[in-house]
Protein backbone atom coordinates (compact mmCIF):
# COMPACT_ATOMS: atom_id res chain seq x y z
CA UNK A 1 -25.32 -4.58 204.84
CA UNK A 2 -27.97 -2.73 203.64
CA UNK A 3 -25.95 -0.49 200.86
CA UNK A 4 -24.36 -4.15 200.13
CA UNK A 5 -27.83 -5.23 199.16
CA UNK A 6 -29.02 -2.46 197.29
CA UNK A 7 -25.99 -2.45 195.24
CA UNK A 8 -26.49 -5.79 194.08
CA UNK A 9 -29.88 -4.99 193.11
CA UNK A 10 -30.85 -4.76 189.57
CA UNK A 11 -34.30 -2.26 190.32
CA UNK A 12 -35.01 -0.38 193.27
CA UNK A 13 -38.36 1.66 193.84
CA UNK A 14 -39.69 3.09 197.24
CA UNK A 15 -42.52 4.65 198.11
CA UNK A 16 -43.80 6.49 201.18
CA UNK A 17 -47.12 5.04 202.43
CA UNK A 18 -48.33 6.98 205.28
CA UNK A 19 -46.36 9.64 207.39
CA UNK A 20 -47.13 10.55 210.76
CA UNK A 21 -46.38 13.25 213.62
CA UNK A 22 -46.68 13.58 216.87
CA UNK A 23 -44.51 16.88 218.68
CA UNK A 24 -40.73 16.12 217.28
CA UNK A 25 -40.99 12.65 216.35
CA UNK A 26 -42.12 11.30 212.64
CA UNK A 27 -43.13 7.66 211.70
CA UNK A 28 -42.45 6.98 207.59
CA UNK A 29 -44.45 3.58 206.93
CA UNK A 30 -42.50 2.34 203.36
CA UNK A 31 -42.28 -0.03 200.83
CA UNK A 32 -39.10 -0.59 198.83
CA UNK A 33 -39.48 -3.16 195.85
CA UNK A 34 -36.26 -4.84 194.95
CA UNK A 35 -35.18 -6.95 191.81
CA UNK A 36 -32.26 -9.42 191.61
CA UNK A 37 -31.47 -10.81 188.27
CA UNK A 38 -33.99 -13.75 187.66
CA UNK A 39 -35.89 -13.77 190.61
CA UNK A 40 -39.35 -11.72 190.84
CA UNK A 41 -39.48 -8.30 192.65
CA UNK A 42 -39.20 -8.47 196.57
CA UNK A 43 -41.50 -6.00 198.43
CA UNK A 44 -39.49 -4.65 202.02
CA UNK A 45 -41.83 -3.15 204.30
CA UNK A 46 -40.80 -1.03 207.28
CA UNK A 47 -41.23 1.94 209.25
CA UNK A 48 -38.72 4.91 209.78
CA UNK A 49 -38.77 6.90 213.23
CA UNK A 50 -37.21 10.25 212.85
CA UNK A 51 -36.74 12.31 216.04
CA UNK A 52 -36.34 15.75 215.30
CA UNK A 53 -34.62 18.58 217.71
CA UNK A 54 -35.97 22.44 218.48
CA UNK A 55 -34.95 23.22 215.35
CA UNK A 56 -36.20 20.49 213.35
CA UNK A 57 -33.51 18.89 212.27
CA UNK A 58 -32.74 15.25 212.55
CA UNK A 59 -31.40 14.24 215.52
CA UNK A 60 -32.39 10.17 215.23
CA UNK A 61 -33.69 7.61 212.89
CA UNK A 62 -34.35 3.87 213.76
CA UNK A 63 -35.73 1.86 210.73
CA UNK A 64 -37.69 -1.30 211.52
CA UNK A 65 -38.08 -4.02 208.84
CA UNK A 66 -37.70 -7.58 208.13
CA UNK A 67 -35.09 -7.91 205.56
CA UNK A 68 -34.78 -11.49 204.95
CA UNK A 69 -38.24 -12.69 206.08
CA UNK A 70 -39.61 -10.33 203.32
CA UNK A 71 -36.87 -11.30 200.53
CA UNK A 72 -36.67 -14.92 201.08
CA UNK A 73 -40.35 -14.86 201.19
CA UNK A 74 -40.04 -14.49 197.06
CA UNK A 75 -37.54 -17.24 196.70
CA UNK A 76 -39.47 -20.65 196.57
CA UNK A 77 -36.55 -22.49 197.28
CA UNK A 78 -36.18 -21.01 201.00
CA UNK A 79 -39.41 -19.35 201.59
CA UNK A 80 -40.66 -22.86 203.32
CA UNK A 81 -37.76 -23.28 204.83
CA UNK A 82 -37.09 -19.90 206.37
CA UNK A 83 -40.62 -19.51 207.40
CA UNK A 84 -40.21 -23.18 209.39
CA UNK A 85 -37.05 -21.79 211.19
CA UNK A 86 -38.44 -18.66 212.38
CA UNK A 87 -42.16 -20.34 213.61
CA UNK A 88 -40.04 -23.00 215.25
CA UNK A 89 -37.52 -20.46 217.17
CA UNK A 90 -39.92 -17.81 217.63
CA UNK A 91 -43.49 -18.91 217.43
């Protein structure tokens, strides 16, 4: 889904805020700015896990973001909407 979005996209930047370590395991906090034809630049952020083996090399990544919430959250027409849903269904 996610190579499905990019795709369609008409700009992509990302940029590495803050990196972390502790033993084998890294934490990546991001930001990837999106643009889609006529609409304004959406701002992704998320976190990256990277698990790392003896020989440092990458034995697991788990990304954690909020794809819609932070896209829709640019498009007046759903932002009210979506952000209604998701207080009503999960507080």
């Amino acid at each position: 889904m996610t190579e499905r979005l990019v795709g369609r996209s008409s700009e992509l930047e990302m940029k590495i805020v803050n990196i972390t370590m502790d033993c084998r395991t890294l934490f990546f906090e991001w930001e990837m700015k999106l643009s889609f034809g006529k609409y304004p630049k959406s701002t992704l952020y998320g976190l990256s896990r990277i698990m790392l083996n003896e020989e440092g090399k990458i034995i697991q990544q788990r990304d954690y973001y909020d794809l819609w919430g932070d896209i829709f959250d640019n498009i007046p027409q759903f932002r009210k909407g979506y952000r209604k849903i998701m207080k009503k269904f999960f507080g």
